[in-house]
Protein backbone atom coordinates (compact mmCIF):
# COMPACT_ATOMS: atom_id res chain seq x y z
CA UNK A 1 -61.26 109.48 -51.44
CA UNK A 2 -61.03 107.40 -54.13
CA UNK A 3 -58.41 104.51 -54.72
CA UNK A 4 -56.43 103.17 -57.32
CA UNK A 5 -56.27 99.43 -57.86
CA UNK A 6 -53.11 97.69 -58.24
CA UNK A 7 -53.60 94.23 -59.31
CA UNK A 8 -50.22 92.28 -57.89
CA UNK A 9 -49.43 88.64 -59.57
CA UNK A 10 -46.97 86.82 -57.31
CA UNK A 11 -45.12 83.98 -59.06
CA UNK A 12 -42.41 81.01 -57.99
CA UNK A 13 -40.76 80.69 -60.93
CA UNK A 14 -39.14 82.55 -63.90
CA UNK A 15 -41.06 80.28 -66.16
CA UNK A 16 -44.02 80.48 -64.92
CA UNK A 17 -43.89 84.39 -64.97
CA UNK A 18 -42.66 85.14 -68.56
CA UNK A 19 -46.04 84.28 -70.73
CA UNK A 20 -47.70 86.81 -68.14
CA UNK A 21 -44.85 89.47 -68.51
CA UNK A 22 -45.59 88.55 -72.43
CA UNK A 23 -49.17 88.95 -71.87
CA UNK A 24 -49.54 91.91 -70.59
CA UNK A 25 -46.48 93.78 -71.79
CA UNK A 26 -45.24 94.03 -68.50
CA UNK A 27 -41.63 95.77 -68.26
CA UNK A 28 -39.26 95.26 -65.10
CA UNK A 29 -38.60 97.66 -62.12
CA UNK A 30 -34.98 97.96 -61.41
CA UNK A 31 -35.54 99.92 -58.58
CA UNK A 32 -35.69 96.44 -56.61
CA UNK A 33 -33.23 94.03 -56.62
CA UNK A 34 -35.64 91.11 -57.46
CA UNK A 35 -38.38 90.31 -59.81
CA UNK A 36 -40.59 93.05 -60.20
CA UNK A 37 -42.09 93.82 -63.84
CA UNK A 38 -45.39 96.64 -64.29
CA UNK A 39 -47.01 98.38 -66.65
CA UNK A 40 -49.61 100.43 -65.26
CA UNK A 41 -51.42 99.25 -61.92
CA UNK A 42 -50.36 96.07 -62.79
CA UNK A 43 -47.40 94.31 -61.17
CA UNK A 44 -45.51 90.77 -61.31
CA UNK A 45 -43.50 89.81 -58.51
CA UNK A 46 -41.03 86.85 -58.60
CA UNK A 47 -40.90 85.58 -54.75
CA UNK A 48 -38.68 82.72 -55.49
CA UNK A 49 -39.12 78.63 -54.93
CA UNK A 50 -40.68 78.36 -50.88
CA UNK A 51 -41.34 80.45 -48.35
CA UNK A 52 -38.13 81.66 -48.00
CA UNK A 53 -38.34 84.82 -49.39
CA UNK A 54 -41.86 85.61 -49.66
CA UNK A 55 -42.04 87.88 -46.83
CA UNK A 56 -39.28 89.95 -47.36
CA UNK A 57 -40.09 90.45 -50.56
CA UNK A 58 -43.94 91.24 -50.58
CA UNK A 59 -43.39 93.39 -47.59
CA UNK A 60 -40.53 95.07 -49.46
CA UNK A 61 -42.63 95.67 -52.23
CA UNK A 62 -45.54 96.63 -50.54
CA UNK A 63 -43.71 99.19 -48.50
CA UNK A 64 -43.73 101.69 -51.46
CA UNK A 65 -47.09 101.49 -51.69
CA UNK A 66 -48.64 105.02 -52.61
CA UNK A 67 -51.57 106.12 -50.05
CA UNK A 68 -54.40 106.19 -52.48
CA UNK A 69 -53.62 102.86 -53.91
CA UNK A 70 -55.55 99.22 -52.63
CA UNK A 71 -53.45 96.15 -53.65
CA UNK A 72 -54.86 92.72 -54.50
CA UNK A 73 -52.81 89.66 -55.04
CA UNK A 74 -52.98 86.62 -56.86
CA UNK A 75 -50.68 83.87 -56.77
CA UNK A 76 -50.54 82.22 -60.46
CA UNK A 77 -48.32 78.97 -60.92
CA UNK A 78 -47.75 75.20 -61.52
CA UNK A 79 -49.20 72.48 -58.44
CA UNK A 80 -48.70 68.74 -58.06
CA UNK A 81 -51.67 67.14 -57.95
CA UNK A 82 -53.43 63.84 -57.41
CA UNK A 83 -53.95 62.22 -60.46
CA UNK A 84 -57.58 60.92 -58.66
CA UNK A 85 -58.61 64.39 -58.22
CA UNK A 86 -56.99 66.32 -60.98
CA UNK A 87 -55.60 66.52 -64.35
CA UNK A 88 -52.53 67.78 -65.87
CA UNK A 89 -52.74 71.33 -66.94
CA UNK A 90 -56.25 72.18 -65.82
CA UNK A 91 -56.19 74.95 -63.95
CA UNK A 92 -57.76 75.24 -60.36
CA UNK A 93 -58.63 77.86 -57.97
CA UNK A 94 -57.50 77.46 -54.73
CA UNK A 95 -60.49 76.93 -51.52
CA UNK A 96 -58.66 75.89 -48.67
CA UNK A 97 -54.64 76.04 -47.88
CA UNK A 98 -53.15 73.50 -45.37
CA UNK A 99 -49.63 73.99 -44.56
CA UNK A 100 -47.97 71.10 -43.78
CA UNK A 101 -45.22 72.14 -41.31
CA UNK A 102 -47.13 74.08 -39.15
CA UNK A 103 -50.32 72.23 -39.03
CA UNK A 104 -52.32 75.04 -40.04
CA UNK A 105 -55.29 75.43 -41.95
CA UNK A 106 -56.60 78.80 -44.28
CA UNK A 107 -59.53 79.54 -45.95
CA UNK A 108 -59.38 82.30 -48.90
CA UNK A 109 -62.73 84.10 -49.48
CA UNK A 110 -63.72 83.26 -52.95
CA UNK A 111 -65.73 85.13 -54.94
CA UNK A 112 -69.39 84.11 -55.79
CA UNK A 113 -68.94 83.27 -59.91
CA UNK A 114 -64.99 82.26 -61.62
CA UNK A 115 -64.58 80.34 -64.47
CA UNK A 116 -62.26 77.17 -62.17
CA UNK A 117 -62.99 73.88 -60.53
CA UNK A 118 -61.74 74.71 -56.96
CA UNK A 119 -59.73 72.15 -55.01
CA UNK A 120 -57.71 72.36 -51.66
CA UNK A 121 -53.96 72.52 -51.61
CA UNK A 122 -51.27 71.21 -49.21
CA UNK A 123 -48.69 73.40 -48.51
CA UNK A 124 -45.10 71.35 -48.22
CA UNK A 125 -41.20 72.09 -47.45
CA UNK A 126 -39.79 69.45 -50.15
CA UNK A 127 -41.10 68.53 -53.87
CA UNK A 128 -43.39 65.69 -53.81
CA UNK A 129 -41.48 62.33 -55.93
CA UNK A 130 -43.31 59.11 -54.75
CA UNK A 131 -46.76 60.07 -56.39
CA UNK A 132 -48.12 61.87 -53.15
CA UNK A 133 -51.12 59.24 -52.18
CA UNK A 134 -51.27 61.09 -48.94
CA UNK A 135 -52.51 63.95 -50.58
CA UNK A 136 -55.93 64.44 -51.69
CA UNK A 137 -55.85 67.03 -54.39
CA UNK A 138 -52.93 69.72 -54.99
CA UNK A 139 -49.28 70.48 -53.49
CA UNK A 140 -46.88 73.12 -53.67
CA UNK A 141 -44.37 74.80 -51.63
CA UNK A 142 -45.72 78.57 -51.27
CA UNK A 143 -49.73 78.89 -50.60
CA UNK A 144 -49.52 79.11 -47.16
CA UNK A 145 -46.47 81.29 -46.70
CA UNK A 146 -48.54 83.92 -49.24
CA UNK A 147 -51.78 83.64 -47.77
CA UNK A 148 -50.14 84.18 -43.74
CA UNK A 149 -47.75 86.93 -45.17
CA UNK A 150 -51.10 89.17 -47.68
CA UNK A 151 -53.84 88.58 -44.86
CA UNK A 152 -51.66 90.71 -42.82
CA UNK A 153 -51.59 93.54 -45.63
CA UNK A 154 -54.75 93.33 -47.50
CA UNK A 155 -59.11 92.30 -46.69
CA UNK A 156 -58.77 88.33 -47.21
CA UNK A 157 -61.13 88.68 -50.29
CA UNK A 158 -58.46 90.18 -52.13
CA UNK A 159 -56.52 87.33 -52.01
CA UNK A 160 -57.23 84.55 -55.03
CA UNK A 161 -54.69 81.28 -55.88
CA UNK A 162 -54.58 80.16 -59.04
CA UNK A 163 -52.66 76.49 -59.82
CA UNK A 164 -51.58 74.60 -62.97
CA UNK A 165 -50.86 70.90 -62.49
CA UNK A 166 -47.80 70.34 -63.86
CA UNK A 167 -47.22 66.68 -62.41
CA UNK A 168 -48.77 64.09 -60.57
CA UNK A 169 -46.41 64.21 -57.44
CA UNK A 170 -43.60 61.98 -59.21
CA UNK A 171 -40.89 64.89 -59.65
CA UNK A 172 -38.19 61.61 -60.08
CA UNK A 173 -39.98 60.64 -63.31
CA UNK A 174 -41.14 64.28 -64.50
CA UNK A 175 -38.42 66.58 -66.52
CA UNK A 176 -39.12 70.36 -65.69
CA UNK A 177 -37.81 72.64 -68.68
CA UNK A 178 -38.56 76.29 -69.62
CA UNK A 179 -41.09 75.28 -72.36
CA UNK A 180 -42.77 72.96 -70.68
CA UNK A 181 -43.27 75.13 -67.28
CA UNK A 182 -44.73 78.01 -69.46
CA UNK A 183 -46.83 76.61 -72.00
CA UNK A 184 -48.77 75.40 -68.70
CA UNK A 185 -48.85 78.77 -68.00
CA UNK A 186 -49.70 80.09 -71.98
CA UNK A 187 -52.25 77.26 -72.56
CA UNK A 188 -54.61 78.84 -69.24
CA UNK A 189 -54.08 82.72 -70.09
CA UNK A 190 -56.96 83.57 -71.78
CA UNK A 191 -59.44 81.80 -69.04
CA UNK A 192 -57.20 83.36 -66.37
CA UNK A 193 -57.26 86.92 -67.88
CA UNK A 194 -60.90 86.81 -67.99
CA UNK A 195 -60.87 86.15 -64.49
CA UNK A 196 -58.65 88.76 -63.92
CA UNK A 197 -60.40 91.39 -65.34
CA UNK A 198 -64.04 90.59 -65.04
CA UNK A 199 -64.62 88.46 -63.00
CA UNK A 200 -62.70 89.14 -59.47
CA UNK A 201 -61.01 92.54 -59.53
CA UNK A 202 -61.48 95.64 -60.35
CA UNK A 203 -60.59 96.09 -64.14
CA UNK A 204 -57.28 97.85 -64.23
């Protein structure tokens, strides 16, 4: 039998999904009432800020999933990170989750050959505001929730996180606006569609 590959970008924010709707001329899918935008076997899903709606959502998602059809997910968006260990608005590919809360450690299978520096990323409940020296390389507030919530639907190796730093962990002195969020975003597309496309999945 042969299967259809449907690439699935999961995002946090509305900024940080508009340059890829842009992109890739993605159009939205009223049929759900949250983010969804497609064009092809291409898909963008908005899960929202935390964990708190990634499962519903996903599974929601995935549960019109047609039987020839494989998915593979890929969680694009904006990190803290340790100004030691990172820069602002590098991008990074994700090696080993941690998630904070639950004291529980994941380990995506990355492939072989991408075009990022890879660095491990704590998983956290609140935003990040007194410069994060505790952590070692990248926060957010969603890795973990994505990675427990897709291992259960899909191989592990289809799985890939990619994260923008946006701030070094010191929210009180850092203004987020709509701009700022997706030229992060816009600035990384081009080495993040080549990844996309050639060097991960399936071409679609």
């Amino acid at each position: 039998m042969h299967f259809k590959s449907v690439l699935c970008i999961l995002t946090a924010l509305k900024y940080e999904s508009e340059p890829i709707i842009d992109h890739y001329g993605l159009a939205r899918d009223k049929t759900f009432d949250f983010p969804v935008f497609r064009s092809g076997s291409m898909v963008l899903l908005g899960i929202g800020v935390g964990k708190k709606f990634i499962k519903t959502r996903i599974c929601e998602f995935y549960a019109q999933k047609q039987g020839d059809e494989e998915y593979q997910f890929v969680n694009i968006g904006i990190a803290g990170g340790n100004p030691a260990s990172t820069a602002l608005g590098v991008c990074y590919m994700v090696n080993k989750i941690y998630d904070e809360r639950d004291k529980i450690y994941y380990y995506p299978d990355l492939p072989a050959r991408h075009p990022f520096q890879e660095r491990a990323i704590v998983t956290v409940e609140q935003g990040i505001i007194n410069g994060g020296s505790e952590y070692a390389e990248l926060v957010d507030m969603e890795s973990s929730g994505i990675f427990q919530v897709c291992r259960a639907l899909v191989p592990e190796q289809r799985l890939a996180f990619i994260k923008i730093v946006s701030d070094h962990m010191d929210l009180n002195k850092v203004e987020f606006k709509k701009n700022i969020i997706s030229k992060l975003i816009s600035n990384n597309m081009n080495t993040i569609d080549s990844f996309l496309k050639s060097c991960y999945f399936e071409k679609y």
